[in-house]
Protein backbone atom coordinates (compact mmCIF):
# COMPACT_ATOMS: atom_id res chain seq x y z
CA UNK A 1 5.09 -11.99 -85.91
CA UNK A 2 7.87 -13.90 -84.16
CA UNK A 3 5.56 -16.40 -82.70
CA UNK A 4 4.23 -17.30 -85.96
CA UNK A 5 7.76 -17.75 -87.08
CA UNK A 6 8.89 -19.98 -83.93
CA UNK A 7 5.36 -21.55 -84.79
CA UNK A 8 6.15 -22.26 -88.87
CA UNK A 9 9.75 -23.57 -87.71
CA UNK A 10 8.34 -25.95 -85.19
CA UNK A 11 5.67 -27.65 -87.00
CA UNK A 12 7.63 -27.93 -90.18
CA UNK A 13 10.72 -29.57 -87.81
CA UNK A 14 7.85 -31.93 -86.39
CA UNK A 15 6.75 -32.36 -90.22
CA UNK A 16 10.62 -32.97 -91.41
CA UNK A 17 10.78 -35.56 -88.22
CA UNK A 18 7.56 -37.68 -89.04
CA UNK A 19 8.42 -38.21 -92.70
CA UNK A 20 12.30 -38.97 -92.16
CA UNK A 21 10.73 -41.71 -89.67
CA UNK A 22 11.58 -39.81 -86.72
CA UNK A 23 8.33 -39.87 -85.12
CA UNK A 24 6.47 -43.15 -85.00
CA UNK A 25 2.96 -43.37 -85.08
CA UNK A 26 2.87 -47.14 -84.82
CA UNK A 27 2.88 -48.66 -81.92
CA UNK A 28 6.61 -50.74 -81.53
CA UNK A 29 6.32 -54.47 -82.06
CA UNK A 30 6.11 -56.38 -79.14
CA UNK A 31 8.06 -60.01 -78.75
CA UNK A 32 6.20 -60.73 -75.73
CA UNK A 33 3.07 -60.04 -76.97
CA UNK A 34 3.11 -61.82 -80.45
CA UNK A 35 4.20 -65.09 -78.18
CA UNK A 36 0.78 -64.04 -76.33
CA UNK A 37 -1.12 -63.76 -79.29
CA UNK A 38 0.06 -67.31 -80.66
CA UNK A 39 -0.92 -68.74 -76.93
CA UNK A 40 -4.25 -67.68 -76.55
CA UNK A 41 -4.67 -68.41 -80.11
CA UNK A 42 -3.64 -72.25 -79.28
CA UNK A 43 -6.05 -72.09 -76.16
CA UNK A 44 -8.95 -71.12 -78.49
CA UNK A 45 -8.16 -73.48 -81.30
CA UNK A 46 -7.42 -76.37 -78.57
CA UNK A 47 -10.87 -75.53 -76.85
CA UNK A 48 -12.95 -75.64 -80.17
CA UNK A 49 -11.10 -78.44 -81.19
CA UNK A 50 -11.46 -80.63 -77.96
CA UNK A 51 -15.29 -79.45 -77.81
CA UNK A 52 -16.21 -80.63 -81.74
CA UNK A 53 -13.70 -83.91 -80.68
CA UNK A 54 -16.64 -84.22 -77.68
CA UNK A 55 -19.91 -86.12 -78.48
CA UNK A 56 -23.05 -83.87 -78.91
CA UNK A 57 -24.77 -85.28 -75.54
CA UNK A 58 -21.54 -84.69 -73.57
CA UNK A 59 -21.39 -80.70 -74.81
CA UNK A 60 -23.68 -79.35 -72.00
CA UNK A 61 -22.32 -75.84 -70.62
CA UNK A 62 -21.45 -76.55 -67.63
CA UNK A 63 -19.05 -79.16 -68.21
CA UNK A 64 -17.00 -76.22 -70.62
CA UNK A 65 -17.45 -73.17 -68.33
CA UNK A 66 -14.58 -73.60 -66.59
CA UNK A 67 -12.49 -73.45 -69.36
CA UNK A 68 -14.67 -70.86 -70.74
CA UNK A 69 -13.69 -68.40 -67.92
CA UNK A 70 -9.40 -69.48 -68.32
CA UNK A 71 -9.80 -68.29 -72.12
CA UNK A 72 -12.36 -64.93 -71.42
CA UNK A 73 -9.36 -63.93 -68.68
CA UNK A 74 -6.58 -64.76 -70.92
CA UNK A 75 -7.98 -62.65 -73.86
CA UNK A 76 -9.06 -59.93 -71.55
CA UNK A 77 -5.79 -60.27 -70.57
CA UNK A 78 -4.57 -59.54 -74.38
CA UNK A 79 -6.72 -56.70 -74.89
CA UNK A 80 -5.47 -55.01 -71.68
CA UNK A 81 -2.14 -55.77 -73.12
CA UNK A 82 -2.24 -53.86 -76.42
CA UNK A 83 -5.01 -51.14 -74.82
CA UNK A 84 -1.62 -49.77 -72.61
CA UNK A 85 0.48 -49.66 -75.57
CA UNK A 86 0.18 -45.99 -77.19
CA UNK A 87 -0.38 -45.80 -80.92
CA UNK A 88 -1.67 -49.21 -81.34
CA UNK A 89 -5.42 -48.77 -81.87
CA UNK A 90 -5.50 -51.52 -84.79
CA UNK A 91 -4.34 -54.20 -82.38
CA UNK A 92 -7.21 -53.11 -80.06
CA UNK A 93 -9.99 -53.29 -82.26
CA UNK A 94 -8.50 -56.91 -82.83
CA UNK A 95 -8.08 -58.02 -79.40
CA UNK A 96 -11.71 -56.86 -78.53
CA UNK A 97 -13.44 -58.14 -81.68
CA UNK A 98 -11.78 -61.66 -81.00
CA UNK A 99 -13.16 -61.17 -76.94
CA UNK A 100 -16.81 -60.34 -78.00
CA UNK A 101 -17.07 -63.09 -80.37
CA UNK A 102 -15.64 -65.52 -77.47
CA UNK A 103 -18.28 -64.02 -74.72
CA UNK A 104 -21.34 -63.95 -77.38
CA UNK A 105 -20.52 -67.46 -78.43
CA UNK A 106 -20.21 -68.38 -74.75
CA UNK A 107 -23.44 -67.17 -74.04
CA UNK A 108 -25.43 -68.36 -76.44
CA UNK A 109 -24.28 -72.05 -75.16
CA UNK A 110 -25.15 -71.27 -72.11
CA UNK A 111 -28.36 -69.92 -72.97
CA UNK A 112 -29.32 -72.87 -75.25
CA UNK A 113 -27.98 -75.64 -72.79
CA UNK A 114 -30.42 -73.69 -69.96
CA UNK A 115 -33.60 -74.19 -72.46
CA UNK A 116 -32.73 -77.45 -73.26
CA UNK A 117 -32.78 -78.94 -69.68
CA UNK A 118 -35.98 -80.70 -69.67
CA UNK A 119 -36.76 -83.97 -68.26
CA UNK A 120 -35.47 -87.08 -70.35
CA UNK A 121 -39.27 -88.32 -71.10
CA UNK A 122 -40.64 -84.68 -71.94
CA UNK A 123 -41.96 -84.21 -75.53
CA UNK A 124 -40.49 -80.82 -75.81
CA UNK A 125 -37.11 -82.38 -75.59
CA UNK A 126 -34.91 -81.53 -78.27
CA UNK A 127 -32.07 -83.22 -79.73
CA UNK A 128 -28.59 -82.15 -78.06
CA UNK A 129 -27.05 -81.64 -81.39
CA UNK A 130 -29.64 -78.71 -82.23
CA UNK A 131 -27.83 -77.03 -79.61
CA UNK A 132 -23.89 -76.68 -80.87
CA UNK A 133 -23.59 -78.55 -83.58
CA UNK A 134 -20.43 -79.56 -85.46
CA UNK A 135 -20.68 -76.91 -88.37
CA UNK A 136 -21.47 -73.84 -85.90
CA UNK A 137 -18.49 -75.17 -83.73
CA UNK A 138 -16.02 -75.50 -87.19
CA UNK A 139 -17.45 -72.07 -88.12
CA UNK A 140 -16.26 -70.23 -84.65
CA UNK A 141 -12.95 -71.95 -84.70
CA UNK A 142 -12.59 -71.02 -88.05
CA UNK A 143 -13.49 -66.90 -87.62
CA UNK A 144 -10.98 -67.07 -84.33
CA UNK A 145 -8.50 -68.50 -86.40
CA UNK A 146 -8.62 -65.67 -88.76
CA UNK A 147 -9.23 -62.94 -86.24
CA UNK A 148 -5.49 -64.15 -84.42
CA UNK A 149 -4.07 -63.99 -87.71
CA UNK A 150 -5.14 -61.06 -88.68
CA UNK A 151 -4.04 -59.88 -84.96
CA UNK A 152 -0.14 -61.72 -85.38
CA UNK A 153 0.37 -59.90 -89.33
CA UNK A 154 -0.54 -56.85 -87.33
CA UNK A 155 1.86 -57.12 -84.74
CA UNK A 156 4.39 -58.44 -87.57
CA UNK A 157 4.09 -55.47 -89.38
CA UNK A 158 5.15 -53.11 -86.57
CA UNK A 159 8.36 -54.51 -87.48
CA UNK A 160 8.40 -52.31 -90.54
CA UNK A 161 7.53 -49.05 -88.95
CA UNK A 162 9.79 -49.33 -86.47
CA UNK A 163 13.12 -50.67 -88.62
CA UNK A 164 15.35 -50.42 -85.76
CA UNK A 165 13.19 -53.27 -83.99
CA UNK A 166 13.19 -55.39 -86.82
């Protein structure tokens, strides 16, 4: 009987605290990491911009993988960042949407400048352009664009769960 009462008492105290704002379930915002956010997001946007700025021909993979692997290590880099902050599962699901899109992307130039290696005089040679062409480019640096948006107002709006940040 007693332990249901000491029970009762502590779950409505832990009720009283989360609705008086006591208890947090957001995670806090984080300076640092909104500054991340808006660099990687610059990295991206420069990349996709430099790349559609790039003539067709000159777009092979392998002249882009290095800076391929800079941006896949700074956006694992983000998701480790908000994966070791508690209560910030929206931020995640962000962070590792943004990095599968940037891998899959990745991959399928690399895949399509592999087939498309074929000698210069070979009648199965395609043109360069069917490989990443201006509107597929403008379309991923569009969706990235969004995604780190959508990623910053979420950071942003920790602000107002956790007033005494703001």
């Amino acid at each position: 009987m007693m332990r249901n009462k000491l029970l009762g008492v502590i779950s409505g105290l832990g009720l009283f605290a989360v609705l008086t704002g006591c208890i947090s379930t957001v995670a806090p915002y984080d300076e640092k990491g909104a500054e991340q956010i808006v660099e990687v997001a610059a990295a991206v946007d420069t990349f996709y911009a430099d790349m559609l700025a790039t003539q067709t021909p000159e777009r092979v993979y392998s002249q882009w993988e290095p800076r391929y692997r800079e941006i896949t290590v700074a956006l694992r880099m983000l998701v480790m960042r908000n994966q070791i902050r508690p209560m910030n599962s929206e931020s995640i699901a962000i962070s590792e949407q943004i990095l599968q899109f940037f891998e899959r992307y990745q991959q399928r130039h690399k895949d399509n400048w592999a087939r498309y290696i074929l000698f210069d005089d070979d009648p199965q040679k395609l043109a360069a352009d069917a490989v990443y062409k201006d509107a597929l480019l403008g379309n991923h640096r569009q969706r990235f664009f969004r995604l780190f948006i959508a990623m910053a107002l979420s950071e942003e709006a920790k602000k107002s769960f956790n007033p005494q940040q703001g």
